[in-house]
Each structure stands twice: as structure tokens, then as C-alpha cells.
C-alpha atoms as a PDB file:
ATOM      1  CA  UNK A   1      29.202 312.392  70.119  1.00  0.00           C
ATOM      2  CA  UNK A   2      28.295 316.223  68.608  1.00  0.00           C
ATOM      3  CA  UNK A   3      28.498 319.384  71.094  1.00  0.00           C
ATOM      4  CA  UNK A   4      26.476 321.686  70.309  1.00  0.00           C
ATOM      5  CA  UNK A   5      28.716 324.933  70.643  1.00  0.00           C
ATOM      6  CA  UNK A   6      27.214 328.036  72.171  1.00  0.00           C
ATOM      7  CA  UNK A   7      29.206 331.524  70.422  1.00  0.00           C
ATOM      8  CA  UNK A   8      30.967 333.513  72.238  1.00  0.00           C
ATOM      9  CA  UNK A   9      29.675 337.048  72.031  1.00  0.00           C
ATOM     10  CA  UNK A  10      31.211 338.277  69.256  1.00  0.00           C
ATOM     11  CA  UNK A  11      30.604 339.433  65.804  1.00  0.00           C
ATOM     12  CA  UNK A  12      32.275 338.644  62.913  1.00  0.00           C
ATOM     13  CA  UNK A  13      33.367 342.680  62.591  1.00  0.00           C
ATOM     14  CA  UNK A  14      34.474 342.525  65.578  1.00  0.00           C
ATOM     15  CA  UNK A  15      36.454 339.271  65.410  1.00  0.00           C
ATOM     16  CA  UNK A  16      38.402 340.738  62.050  1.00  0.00           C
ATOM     17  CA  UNK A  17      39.113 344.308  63.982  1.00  0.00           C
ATOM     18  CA  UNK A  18      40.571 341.788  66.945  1.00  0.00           C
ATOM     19  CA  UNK A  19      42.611 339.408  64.622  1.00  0.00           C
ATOM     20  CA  UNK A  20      43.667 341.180  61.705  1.00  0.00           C
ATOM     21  CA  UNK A  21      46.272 338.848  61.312  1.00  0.00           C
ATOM     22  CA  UNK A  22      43.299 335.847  60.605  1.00  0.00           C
ATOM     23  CA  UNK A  23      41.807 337.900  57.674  1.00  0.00           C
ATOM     24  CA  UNK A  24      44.512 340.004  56.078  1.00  0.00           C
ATOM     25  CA  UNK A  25      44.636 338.852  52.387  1.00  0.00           C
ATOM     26  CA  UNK A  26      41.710 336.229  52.956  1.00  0.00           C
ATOM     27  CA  UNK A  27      38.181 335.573  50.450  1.00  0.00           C
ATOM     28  CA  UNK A  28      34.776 336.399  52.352  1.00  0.00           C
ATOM     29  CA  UNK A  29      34.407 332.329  53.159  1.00  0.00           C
ATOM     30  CA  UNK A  30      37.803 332.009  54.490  1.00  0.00           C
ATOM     31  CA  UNK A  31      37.215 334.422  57.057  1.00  0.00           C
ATOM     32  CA  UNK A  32      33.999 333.190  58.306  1.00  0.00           C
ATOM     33  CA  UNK A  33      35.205 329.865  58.469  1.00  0.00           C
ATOM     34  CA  UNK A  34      38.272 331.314  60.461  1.00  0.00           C
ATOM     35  CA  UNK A  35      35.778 333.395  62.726  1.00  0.00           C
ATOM     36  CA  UNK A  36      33.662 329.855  63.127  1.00  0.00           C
ATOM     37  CA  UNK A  37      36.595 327.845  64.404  1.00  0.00           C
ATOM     38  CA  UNK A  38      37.737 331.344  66.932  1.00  0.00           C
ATOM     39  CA  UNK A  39      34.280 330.828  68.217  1.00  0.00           C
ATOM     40  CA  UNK A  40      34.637 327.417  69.050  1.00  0.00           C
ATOM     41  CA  UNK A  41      38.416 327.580  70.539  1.00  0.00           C
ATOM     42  CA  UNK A  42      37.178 330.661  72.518  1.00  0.00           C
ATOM     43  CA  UNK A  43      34.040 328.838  73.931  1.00  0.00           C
ATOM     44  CA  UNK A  44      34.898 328.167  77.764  1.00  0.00           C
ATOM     45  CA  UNK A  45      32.139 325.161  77.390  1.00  0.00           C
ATOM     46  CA  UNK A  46      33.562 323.948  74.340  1.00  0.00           C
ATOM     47  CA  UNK A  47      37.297 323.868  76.125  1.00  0.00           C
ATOM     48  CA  UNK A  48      35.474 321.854  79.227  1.00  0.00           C
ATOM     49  CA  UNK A  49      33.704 319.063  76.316  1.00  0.00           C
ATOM     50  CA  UNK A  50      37.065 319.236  74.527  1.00  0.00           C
ATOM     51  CA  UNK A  51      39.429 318.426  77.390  1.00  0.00           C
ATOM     52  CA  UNK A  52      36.492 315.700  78.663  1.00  0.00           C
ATOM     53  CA  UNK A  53      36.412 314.382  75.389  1.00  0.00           C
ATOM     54  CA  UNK A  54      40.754 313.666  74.956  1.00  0.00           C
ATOM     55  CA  UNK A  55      40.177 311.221  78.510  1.00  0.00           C
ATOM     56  CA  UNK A  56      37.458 309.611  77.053  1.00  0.00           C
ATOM     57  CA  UNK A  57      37.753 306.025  75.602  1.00  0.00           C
ATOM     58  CA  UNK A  58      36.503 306.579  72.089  1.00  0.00           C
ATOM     59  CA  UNK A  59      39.344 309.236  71.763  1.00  0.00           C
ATOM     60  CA  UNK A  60      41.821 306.779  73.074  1.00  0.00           C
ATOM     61  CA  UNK A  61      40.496 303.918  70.259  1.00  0.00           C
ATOM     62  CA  UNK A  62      41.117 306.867  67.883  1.00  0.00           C
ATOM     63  CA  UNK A  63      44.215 307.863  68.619  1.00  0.00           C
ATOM     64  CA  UNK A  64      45.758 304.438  68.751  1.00  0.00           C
ATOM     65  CA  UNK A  65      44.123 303.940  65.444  1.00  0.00           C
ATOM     66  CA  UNK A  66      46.031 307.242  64.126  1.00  0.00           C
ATOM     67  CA  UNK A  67      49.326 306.139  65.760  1.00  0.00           C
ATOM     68  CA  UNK A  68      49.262 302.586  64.411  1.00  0.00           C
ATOM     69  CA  UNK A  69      48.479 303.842  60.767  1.00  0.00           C
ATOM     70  CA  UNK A  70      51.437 306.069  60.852  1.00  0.00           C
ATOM     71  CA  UNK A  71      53.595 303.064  62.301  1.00  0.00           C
ATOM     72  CA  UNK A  72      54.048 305.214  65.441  1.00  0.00           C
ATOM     73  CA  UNK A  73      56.476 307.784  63.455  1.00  0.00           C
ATOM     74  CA  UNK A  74      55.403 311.501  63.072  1.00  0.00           C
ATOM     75  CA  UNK A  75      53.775 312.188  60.021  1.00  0.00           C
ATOM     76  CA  UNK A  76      54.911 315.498  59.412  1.00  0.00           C
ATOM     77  CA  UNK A  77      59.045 315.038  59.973  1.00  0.00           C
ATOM     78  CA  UNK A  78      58.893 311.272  59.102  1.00  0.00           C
ATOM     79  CA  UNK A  79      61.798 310.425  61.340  1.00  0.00           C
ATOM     80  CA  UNK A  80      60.410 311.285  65.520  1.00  0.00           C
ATOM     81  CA  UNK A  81      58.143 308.893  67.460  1.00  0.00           C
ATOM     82  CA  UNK A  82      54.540 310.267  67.458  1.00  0.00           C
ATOM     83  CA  UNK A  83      53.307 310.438  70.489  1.00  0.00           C
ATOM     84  CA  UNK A  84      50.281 312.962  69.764  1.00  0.00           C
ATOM     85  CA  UNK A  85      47.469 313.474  67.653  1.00  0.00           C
ATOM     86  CA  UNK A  86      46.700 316.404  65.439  1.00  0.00           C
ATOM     87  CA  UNK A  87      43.293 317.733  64.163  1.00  0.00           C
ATOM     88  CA  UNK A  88      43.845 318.868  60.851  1.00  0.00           C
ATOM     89  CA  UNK A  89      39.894 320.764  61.215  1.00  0.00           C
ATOM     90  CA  UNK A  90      38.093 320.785  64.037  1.00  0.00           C
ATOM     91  CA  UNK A  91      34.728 320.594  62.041  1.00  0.00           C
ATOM     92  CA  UNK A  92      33.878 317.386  63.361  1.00  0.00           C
ATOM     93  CA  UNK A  93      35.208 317.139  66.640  1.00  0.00           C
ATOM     94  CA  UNK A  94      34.001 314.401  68.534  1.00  0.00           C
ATOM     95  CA  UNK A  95      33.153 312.701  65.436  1.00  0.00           C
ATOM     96  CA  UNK A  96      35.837 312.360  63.085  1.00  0.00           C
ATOM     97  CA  UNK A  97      37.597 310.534  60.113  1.00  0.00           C
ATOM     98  CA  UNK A  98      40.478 309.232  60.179  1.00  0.00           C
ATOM     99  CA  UNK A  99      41.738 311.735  57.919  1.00  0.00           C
ATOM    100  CA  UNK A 100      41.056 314.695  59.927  1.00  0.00           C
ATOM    101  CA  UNK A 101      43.350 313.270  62.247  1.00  0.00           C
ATOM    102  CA  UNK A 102      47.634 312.985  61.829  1.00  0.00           C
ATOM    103  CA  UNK A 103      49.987 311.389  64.315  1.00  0.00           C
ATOM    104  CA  UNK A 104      53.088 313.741  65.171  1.00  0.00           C
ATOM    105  CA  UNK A 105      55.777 314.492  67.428  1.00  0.00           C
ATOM    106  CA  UNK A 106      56.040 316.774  70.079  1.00  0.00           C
ATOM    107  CA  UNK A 107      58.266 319.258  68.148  1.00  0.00           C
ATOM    108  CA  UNK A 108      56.153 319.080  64.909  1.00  0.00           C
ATOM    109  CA  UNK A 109      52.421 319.501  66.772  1.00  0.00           C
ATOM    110  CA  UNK A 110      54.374 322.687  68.430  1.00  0.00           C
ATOM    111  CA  UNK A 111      55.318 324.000  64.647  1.00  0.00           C
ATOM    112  CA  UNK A 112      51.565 322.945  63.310  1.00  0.00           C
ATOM    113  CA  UNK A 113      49.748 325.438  66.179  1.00  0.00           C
ATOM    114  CA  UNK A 114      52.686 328.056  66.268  1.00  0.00           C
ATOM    115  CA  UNK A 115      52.075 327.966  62.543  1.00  0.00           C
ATOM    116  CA  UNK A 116      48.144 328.813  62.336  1.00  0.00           C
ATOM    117  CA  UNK A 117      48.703 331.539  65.174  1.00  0.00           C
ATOM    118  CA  UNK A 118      51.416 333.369  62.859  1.00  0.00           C
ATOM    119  CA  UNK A 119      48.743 332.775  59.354  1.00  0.00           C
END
């Protein structure tokens, strides 16, 4: 189940005068891959796929598969209950391994996103 994901309208100089915080201190193919994943979490049609695809059953399976491997403890703190799932890349959303995906607790998935934002 692959979306193809229209890009926002946007060039990549644009996107690093916008979020000079994303490519401060970054090689050429960091940044694009950066500017790739910005497209895709700034994609209004990717957000309504996304959101359709978390209801859907096969992300359910998934996510129960995640939780059970971590014996329904957080991965990152190794002491909370996990009760989400993290994407570690979104490269192959819709479509991914096992270990693209980590279970965590609330507190931890907070830190994980609060932590890309402030890279």
C-alpha cells in the first residue's frame, strides 16, 4: 500500500531559507533527504492517506506486532507501557519493516518529535 506523494510547491532553496535550523551544519544529501521528508509531512494529501492509513487494519496487525516484540514496554525508556508506535523513517510508509517501526510511551514519542523539530 504505496502513496504516491504529490510536492508541495516548494524548492529546495526555498525550503533551507525557511528551515535553517534543518540544514545548518548538514552534507548536500542530508539536506535533500530532510527537504524530501518536509515535503511529505507538509503534503495536505499525504496527512489525509496518513491519518486513513493509522485506522486501517494492516496498521493495527503492525502495531500489535511492534508492541508484542517490545513485550509492551517502551523501547526508548525501558521501564513505561508502550502504548504507541514510532516511525523511525517515513521512507516506506505504508509499507514497512519491522525495524522502521519502535514501540514507546507517551512521554518518550513526545521527546522523539520534540527532538527532530529542535535538530
Amino acid at each position: 500500500m504505496k502513496y504516491d506523494i504529490p510536492a508541495p510547491k516548494i524548492n529546495i532553496k526555498e525550503f533551507c531559507k525557511k528551515n535553517p535550523r534543518l540544514v545548518r551544519g548538514r552534507k548536500k544529501h542530508q539536506i535533500y533527504a530532510s527537504y524530501k521528508i518536509w515535503k511529505k509531512k507538509h503534503n495536505h494529501k499525504w496527512w489525509t492517506w496518513y491519518n486513513g492509513y493509522l485506522k486501517s487494519q494492516a496498521w493495527f496487525e503492525k502495531k500489535e506486532a511492534v508492541h508484542k516484540r517490545a513485550e509492551y514496554t517502551c523501547e526508548i525508556c525501558k521501564t513505561a507501557t508502550s502504548f504507541q508506535v514510532h516511525h523511525l523513517t517515513y521512507e516506506r510508509v505504508g509499507n514497512e519493516n519491522m525495524e522502521d517501526l519502535i514501540a514507546v510511551c507517551a512521554s518518550c514519542h513526545e521527546e522523539l518529535h520534540n527532538r527532530k523539530v529542535a535538530t
